[in-house]
N, C-alpha and C. Protein backbone atom coordinates (compact mmCIF):
# COMPACT_ATOMS: atom_id res chain seq x y z
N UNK A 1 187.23 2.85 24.48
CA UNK A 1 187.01 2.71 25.91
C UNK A 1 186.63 1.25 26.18
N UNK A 2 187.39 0.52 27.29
CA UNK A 2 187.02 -0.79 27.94
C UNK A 2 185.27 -0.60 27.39
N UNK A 3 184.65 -2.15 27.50
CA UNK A 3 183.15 -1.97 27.62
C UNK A 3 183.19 -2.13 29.13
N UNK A 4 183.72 -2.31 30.27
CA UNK A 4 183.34 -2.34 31.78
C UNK A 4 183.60 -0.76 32.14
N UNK A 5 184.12 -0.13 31.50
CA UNK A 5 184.41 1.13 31.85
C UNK A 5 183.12 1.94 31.94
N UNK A 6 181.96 1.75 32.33
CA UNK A 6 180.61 2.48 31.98
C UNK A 6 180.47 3.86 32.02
N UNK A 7 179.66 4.15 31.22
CA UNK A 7 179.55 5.98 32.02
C UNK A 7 177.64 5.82 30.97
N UNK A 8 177.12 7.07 31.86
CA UNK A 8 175.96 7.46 31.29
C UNK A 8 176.11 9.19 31.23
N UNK A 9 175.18 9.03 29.83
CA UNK A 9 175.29 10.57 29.60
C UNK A 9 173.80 11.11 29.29
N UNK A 10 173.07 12.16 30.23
CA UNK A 10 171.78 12.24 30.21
C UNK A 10 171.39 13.36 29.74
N UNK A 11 170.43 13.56 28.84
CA UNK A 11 169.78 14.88 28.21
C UNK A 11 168.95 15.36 29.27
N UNK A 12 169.22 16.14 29.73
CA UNK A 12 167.95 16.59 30.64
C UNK A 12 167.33 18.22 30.20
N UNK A 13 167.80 19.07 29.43
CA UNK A 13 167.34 20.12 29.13
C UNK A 13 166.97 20.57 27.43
N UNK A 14 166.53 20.42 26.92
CA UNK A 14 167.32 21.40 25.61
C UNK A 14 165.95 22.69 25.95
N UNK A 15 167.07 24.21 25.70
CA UNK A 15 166.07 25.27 25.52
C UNK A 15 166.66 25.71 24.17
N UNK A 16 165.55 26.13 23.67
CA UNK A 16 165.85 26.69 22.08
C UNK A 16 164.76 27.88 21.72
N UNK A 17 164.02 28.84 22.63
CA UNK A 17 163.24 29.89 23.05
C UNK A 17 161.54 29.06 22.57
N UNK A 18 160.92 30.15 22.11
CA UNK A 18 159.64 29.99 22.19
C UNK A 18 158.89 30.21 21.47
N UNK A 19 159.19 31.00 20.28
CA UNK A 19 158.47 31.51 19.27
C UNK A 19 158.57 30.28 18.36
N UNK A 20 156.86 29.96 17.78
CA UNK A 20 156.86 29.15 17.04
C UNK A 20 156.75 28.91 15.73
N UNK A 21 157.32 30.39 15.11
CA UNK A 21 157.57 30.47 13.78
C UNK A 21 158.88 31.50 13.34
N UNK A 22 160.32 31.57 14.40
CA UNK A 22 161.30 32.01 14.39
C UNK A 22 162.27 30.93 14.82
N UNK A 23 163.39 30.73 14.17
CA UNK A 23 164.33 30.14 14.48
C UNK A 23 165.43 30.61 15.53
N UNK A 24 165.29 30.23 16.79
CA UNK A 24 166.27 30.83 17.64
C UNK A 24 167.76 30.94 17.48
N UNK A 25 168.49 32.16 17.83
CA UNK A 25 169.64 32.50 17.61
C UNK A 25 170.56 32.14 18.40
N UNK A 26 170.03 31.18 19.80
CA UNK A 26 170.49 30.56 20.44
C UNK A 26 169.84 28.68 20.95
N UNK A 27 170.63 28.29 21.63
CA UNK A 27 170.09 26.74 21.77
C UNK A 27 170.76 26.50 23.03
N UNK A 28 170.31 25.81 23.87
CA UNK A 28 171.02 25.44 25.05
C UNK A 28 170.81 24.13 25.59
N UNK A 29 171.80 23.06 25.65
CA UNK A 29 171.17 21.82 25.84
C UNK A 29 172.40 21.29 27.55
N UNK A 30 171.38 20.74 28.09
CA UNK A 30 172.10 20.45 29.57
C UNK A 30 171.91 18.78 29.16
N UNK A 31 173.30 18.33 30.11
CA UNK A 31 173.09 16.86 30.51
C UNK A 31 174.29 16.40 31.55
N UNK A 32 173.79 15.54 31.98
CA UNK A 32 174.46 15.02 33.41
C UNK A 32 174.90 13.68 32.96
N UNK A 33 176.68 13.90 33.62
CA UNK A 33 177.36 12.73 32.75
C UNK A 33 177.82 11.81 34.34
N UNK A 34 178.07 10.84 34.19
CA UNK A 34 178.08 9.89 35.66
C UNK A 34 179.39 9.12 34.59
N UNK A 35 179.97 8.74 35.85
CA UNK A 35 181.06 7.77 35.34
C UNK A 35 181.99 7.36 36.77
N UNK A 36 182.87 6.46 36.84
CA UNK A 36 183.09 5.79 38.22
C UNK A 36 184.57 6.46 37.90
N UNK A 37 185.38 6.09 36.89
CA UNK A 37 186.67 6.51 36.95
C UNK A 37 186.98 7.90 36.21
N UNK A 38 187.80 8.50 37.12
CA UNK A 38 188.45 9.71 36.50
C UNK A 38 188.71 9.68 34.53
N UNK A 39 189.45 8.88 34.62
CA UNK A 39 189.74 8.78 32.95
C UNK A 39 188.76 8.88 31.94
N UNK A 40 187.76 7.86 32.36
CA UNK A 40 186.34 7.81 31.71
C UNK A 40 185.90 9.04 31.59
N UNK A 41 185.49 9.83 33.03
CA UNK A 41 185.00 11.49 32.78
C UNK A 41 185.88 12.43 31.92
N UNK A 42 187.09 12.31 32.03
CA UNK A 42 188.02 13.22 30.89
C UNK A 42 187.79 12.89 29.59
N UNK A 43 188.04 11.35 29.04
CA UNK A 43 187.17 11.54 27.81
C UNK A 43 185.42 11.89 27.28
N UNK A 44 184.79 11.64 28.61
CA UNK A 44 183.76 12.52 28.06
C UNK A 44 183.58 14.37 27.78
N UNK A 45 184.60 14.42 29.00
CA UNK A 45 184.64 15.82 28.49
C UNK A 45 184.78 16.08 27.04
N UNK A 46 185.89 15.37 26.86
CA UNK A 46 186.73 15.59 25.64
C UNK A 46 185.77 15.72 24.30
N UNK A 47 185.16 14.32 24.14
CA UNK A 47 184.05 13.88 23.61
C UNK A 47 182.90 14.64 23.07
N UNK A 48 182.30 15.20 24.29
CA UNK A 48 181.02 16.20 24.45
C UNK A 48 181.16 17.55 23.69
N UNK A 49 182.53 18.10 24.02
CA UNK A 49 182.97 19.01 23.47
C UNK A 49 183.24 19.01 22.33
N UNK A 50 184.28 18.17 21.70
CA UNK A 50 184.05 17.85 20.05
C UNK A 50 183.17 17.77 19.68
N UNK A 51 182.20 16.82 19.60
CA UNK A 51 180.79 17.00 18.91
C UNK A 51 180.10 18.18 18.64
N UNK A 52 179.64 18.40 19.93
CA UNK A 52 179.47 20.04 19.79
C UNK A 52 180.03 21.00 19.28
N UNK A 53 181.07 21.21 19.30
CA UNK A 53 181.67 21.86 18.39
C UNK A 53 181.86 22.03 17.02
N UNK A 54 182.01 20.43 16.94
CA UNK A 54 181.80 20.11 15.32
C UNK A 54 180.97 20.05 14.48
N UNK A 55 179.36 19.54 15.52
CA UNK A 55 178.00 19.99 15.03
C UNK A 55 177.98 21.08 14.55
N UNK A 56 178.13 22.32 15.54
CA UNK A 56 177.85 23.51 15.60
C UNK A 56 178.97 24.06 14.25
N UNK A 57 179.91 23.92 13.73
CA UNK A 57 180.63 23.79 12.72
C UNK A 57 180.02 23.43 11.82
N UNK A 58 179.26 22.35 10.95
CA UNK A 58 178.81 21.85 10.00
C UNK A 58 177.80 22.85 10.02
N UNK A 59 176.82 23.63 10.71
CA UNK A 59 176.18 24.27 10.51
C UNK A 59 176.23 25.72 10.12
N UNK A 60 177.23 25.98 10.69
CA UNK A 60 177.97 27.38 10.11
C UNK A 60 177.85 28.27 11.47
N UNK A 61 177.79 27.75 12.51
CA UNK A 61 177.36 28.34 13.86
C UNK A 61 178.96 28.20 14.78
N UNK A 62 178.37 28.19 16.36
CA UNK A 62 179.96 28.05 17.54
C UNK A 62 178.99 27.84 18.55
N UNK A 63 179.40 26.82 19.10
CA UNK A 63 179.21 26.21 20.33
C UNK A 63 180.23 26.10 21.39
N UNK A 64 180.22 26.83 22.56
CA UNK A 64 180.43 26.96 23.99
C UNK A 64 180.18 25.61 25.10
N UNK A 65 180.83 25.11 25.52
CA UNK A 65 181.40 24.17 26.42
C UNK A 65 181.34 24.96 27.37
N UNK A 66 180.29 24.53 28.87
CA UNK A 66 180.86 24.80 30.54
C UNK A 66 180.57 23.32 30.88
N UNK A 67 181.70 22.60 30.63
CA UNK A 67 181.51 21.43 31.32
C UNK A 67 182.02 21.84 33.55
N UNK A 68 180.87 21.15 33.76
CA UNK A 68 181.55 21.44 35.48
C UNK A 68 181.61 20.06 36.10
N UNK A 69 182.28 19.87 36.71
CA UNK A 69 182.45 18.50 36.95
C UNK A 69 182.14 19.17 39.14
N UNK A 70 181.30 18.60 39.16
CA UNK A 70 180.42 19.11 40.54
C UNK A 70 180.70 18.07 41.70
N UNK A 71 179.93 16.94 41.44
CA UNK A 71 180.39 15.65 42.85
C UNK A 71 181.46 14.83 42.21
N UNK A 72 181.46 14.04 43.52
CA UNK A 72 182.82 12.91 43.07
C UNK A 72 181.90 11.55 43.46
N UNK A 73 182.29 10.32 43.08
CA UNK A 73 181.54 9.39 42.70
C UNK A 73 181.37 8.84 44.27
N UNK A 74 179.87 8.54 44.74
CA UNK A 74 179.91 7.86 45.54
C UNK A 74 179.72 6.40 45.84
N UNK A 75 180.63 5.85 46.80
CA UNK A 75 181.50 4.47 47.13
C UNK A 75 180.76 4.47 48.48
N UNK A 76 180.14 3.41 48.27
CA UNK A 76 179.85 2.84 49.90
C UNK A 76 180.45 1.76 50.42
N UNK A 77 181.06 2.27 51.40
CA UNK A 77 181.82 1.23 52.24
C UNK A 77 181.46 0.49 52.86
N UNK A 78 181.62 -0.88 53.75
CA UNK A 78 181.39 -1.95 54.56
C UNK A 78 181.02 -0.89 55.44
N UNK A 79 181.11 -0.10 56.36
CA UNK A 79 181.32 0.22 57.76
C UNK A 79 179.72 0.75 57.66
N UNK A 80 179.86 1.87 56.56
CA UNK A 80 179.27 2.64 56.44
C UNK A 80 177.60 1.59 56.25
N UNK A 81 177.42 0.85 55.36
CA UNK A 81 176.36 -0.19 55.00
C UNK A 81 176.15 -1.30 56.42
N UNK A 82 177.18 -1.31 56.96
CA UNK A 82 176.53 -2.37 57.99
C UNK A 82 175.94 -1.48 58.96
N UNK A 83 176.30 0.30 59.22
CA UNK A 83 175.74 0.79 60.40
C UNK A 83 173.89 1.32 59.84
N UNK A 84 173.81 1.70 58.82
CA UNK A 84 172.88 1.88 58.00
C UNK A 84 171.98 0.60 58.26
N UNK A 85 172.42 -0.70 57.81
CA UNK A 85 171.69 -1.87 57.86
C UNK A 85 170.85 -2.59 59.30
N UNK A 86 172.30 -2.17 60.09
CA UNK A 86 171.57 -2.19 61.83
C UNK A 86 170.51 -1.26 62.29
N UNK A 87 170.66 0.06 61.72
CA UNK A 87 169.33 1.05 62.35
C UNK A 87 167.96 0.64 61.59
N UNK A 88 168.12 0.46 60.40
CA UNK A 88 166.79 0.09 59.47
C UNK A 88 166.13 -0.93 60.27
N UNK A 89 166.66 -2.10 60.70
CA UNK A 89 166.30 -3.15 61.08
C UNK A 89 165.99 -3.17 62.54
N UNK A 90 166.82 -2.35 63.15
CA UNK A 90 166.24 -1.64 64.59
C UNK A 90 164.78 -0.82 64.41
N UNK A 91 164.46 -0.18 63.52
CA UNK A 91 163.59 1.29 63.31
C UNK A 91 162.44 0.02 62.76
N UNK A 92 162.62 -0.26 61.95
CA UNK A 92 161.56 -1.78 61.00
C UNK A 92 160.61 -2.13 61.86
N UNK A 93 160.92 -2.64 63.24
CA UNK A 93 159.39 -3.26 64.11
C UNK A 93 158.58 -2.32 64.51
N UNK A 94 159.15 -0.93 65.13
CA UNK A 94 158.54 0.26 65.84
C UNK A 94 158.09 0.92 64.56
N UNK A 95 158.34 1.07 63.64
CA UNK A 95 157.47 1.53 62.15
C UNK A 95 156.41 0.79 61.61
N UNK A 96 156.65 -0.72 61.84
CA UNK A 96 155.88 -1.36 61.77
C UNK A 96 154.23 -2.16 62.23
N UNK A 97 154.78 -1.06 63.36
CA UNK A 97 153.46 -2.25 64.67
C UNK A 97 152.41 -2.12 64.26
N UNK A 98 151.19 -2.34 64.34
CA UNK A 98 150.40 -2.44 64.28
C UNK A 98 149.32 -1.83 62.73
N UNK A 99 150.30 -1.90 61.42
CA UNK A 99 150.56 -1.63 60.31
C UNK A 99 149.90 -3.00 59.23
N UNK A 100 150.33 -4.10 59.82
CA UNK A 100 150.18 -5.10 58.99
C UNK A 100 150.98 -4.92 58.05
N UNK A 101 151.76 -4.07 57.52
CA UNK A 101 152.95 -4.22 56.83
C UNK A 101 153.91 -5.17 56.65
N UNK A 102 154.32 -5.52 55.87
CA UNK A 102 155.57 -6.48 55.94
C UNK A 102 157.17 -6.12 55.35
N UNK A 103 158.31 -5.94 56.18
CA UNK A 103 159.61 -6.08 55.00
C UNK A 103 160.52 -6.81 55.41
N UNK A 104 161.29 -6.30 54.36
CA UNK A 104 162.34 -7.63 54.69
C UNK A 104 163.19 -7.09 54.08
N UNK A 105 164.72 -7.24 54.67
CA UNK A 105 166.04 -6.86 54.37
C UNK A 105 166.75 -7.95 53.99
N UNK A 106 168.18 -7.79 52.99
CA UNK A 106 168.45 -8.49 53.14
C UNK A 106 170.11 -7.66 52.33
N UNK A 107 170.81 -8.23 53.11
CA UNK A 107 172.52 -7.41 53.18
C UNK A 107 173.01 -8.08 51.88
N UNK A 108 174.21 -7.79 51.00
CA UNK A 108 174.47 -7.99 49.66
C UNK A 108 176.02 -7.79 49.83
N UNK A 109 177.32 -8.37 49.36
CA UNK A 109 178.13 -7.74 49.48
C UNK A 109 178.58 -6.90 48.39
C-alpha cells in the first residue's frame, strides 16, 4: 500500500467472558477501521480477515468475520466550511459578552 494511502485500525473491544480461572470457548474482539479511499478499506477487509483466520488456525480454533462497512468518509467542502465559519463568528460576540473570554478563528484551506 502507497505510504499516503493512510488508514487507522482501532481495538476498541476485546470480550473473552469472566471467569478467572477458565479459559473461554469464545473471544470477541471489535475495532473500527477509517480509511479515505475505497481500495484502502477493501484491503483491510481483506487483511483483517486473513489474520484472523489464520491466527485462529495456528491455534487449532475458527474465527468468524462481520466486517460492516457503516459510514462513508466525510469530505468537507468550501461551501459547507465557509457557511459554518460565518455563523461561529456571528454567534462568538453574543456568547461572549460579558464573559471575559477570548477566541479566535481562523479559516485554513
Amino acid at each position: 500500500m502507497p505510504p499516503l494511502d493512510t488508514a487507522v485500525v482501532t481495538v476498541r473491544a476485546i470480550h473473552a467472558g469472566q471467569a478467572p480461572n477458565v479459559i473461554p470457548a469464545k473471544a470477541e474482539l471489535r475495532v473500527t477501521v477509517r480509511a479515505f479511499k475505497p481500495q484502502v478499506r477493501d484491503l483491510l477487509q481483506q487483511r483483517i480477515t486473513e489474520i484472523a483466520q489464520t491466527r485462529a488456525a495456528v491455534c487449532g480454533a475458527q474465527a468468524d468475520v462481520d466486517y460492516q462497512r457503516r459510514y462513508p468518509v466525510l469530505v468537507n467542502d468550501d461551501t459547507g466550511a465557509t457557511y459554518w465559519a460565518k455563523l461561529v463568528e456571528a454567534c462568538l460576540p453574543a456568547a461572549r459578552a460579558g464573559s471575559g473570554a477570548h477566541a479566535e478563528l481562523e479559516s485554513k484551506p
